[in-house]
C-alpha atoms as a PDB file:
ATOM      1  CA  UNK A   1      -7.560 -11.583-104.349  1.00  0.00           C
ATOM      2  CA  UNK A   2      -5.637  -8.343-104.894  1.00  0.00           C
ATOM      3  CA  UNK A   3      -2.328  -9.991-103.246  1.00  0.00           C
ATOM      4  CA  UNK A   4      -2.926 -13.205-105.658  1.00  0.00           C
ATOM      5  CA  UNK A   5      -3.120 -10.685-108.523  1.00  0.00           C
ATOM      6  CA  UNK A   6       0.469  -8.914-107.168  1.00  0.00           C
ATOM      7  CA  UNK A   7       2.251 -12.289-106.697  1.00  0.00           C
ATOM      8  CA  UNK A   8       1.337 -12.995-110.173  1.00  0.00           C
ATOM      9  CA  UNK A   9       2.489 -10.160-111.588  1.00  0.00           C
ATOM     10  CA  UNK A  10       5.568 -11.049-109.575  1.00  0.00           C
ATOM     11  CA  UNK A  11       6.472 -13.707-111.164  1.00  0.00           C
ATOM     12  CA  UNK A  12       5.408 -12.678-114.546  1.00  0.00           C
ATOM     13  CA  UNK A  13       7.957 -10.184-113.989  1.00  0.00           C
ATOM     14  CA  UNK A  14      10.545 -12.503-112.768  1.00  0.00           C
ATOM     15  CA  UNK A  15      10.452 -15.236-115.554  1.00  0.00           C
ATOM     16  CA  UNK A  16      10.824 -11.839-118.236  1.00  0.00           C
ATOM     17  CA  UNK A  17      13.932 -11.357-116.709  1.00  0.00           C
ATOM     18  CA  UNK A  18      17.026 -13.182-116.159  1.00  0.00           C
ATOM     19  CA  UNK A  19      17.192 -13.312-113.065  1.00  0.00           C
ATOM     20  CA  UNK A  20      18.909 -15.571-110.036  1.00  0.00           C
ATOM     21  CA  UNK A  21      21.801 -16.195-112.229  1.00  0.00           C
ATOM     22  CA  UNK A  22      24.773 -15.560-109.684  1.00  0.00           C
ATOM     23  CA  UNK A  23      24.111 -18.453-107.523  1.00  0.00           C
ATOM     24  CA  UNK A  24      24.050 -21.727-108.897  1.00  0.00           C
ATOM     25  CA  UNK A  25      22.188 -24.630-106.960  1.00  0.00           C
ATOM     26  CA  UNK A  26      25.169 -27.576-106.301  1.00  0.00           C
ATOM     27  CA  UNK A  27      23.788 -30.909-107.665  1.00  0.00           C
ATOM     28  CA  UNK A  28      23.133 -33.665-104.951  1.00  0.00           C
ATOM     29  CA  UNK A  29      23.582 -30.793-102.238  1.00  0.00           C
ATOM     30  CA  UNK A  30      20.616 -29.238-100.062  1.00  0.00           C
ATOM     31  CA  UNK A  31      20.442 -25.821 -99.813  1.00  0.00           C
ATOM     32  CA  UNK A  32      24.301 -25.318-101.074  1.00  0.00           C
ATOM     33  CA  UNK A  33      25.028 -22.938-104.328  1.00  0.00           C
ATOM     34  CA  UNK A  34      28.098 -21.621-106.227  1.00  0.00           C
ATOM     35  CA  UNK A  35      29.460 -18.719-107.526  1.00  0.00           C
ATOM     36  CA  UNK A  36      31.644 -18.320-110.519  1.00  0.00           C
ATOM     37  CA  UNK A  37      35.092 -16.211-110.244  1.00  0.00           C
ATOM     38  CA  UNK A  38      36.416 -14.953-113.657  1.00  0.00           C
ATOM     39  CA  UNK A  39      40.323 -14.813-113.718  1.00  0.00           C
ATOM     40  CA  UNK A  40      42.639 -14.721-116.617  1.00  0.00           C
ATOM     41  CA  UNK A  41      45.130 -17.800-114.522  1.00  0.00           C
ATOM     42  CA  UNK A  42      46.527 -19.457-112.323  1.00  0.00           C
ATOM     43  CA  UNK A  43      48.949 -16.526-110.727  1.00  0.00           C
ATOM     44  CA  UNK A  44      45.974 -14.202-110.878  1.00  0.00           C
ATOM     45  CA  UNK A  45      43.905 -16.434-108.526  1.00  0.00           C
ATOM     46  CA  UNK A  46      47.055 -17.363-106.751  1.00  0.00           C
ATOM     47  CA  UNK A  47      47.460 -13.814-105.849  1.00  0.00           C
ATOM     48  CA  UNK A  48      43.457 -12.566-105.438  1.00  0.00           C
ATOM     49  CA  UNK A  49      43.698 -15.679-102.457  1.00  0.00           C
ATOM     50  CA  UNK A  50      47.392 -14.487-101.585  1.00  0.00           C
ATOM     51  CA  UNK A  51      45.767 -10.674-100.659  1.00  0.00           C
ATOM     52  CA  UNK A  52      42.536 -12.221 -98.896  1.00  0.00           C
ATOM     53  CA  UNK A  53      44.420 -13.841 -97.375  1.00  0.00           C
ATOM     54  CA  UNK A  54      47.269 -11.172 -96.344  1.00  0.00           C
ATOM     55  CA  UNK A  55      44.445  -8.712 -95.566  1.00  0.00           C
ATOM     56  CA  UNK A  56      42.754 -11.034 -92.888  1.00  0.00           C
ATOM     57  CA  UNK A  57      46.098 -11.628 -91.233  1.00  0.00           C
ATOM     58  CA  UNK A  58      46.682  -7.671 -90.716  1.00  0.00           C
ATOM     59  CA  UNK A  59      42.717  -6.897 -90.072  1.00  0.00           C
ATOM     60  CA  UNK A  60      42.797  -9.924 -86.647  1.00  0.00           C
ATOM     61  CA  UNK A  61      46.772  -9.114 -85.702  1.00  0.00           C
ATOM     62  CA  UNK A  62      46.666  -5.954 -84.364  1.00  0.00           C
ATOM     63  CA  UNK A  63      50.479  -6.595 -84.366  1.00  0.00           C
ATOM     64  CA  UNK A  64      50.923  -6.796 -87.647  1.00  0.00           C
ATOM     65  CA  UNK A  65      52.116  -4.222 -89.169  1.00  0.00           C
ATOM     66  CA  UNK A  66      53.787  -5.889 -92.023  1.00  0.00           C
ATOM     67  CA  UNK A  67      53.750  -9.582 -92.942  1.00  0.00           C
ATOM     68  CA  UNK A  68      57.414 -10.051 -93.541  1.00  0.00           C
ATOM     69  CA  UNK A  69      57.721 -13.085 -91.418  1.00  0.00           C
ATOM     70  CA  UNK A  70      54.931 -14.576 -93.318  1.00  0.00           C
ATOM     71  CA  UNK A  71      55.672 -13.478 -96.901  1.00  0.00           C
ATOM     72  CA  UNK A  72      58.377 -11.617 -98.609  1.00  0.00           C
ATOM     73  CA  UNK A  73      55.720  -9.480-100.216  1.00  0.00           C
ATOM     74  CA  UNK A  74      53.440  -7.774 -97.618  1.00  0.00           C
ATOM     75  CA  UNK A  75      51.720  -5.892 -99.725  1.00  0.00           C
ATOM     76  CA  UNK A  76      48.220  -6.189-100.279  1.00  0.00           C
ATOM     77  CA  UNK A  77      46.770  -5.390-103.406  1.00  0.00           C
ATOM     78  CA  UNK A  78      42.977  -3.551-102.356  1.00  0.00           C
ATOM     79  CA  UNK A  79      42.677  -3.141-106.098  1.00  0.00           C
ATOM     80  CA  UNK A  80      42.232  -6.964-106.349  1.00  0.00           C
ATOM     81  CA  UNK A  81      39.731  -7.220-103.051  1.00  0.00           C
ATOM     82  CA  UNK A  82      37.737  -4.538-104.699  1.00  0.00           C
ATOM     83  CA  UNK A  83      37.654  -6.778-108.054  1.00  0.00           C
ATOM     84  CA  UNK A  84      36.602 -10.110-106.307  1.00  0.00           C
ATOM     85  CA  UNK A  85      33.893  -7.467-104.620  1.00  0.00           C
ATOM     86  CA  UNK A  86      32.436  -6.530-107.971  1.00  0.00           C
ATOM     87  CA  UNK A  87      32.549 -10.287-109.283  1.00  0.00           C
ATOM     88  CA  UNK A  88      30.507 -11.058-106.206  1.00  0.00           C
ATOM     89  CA  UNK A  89      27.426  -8.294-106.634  1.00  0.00           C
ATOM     90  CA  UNK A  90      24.236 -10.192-108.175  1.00  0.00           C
ATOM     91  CA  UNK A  91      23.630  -7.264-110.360  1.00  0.00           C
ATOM     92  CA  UNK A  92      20.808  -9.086-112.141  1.00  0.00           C
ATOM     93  CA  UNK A  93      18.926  -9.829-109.172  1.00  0.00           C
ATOM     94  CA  UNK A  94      19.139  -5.832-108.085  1.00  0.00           C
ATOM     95  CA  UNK A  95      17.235  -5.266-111.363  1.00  0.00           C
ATOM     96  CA  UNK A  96      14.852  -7.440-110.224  1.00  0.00           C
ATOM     97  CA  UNK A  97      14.640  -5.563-106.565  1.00  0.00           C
ATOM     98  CA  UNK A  98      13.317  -2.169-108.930  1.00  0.00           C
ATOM     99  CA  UNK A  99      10.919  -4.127-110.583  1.00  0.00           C
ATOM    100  CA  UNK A 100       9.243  -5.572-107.285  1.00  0.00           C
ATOM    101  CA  UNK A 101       9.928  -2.268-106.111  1.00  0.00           C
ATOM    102  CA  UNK A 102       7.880  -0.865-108.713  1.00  0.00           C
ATOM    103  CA  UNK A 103       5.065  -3.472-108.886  1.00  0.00           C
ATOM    104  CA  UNK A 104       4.984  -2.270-104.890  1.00  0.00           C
ATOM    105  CA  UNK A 105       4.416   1.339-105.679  1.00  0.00           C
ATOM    106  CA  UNK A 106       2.340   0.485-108.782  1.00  0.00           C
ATOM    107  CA  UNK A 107      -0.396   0.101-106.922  1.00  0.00           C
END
């Protein structure tokens, strides 16, 4: 009885909040979701790929040093990994993690 009471509260607490709004289910698709990236263009997503890409290259080629014979710019802009790293973070479901967390302790 006392875990039915906790799983209600649970949920009470979960349909307050907005919650589970990073992933979006894909219509038609089974266990498949989405996840929006905000960028102001084309060039800007051009060049977020462009450094995941250059950055993968160097991280598996230990020989790699630069990526002249790939690109004629090898650098790679961290600033931009770090940004698509932010986008990424489901800060709205970590809210919900300290309010489970404190149901859990509430008791």
């Amino acid at each position: 009885m006392q875990n039915k009471v906790r799983a209600e509260e649970l949920l009470e607490t979960i349909d307050k909040g907005k919650y589970f709004t990073t992933l979006k289910p894909v219509p038609k698709e089974t266990n498949s979701f989405s996840i929006q990236l905000k960028v102001s263009s084309y060039n800007e997503l051009n060049l977020m790929v462009s450094d995941l890409l250059k950055a993968s290259i160097i991280l598996l080629n230990p020989d790699a040093q630069s990526l002249s014979s790939f690109t004629k710019d090898n650098n790679v802009n961290v600033m931009t990994l770090l940004e698509i790293a932010l986008q990424l973070l489901p800060e709205e479901e970590m809210e919900l993690l300290d309010d489970v967390r404190k149901l859990y302790y509430k008791e």
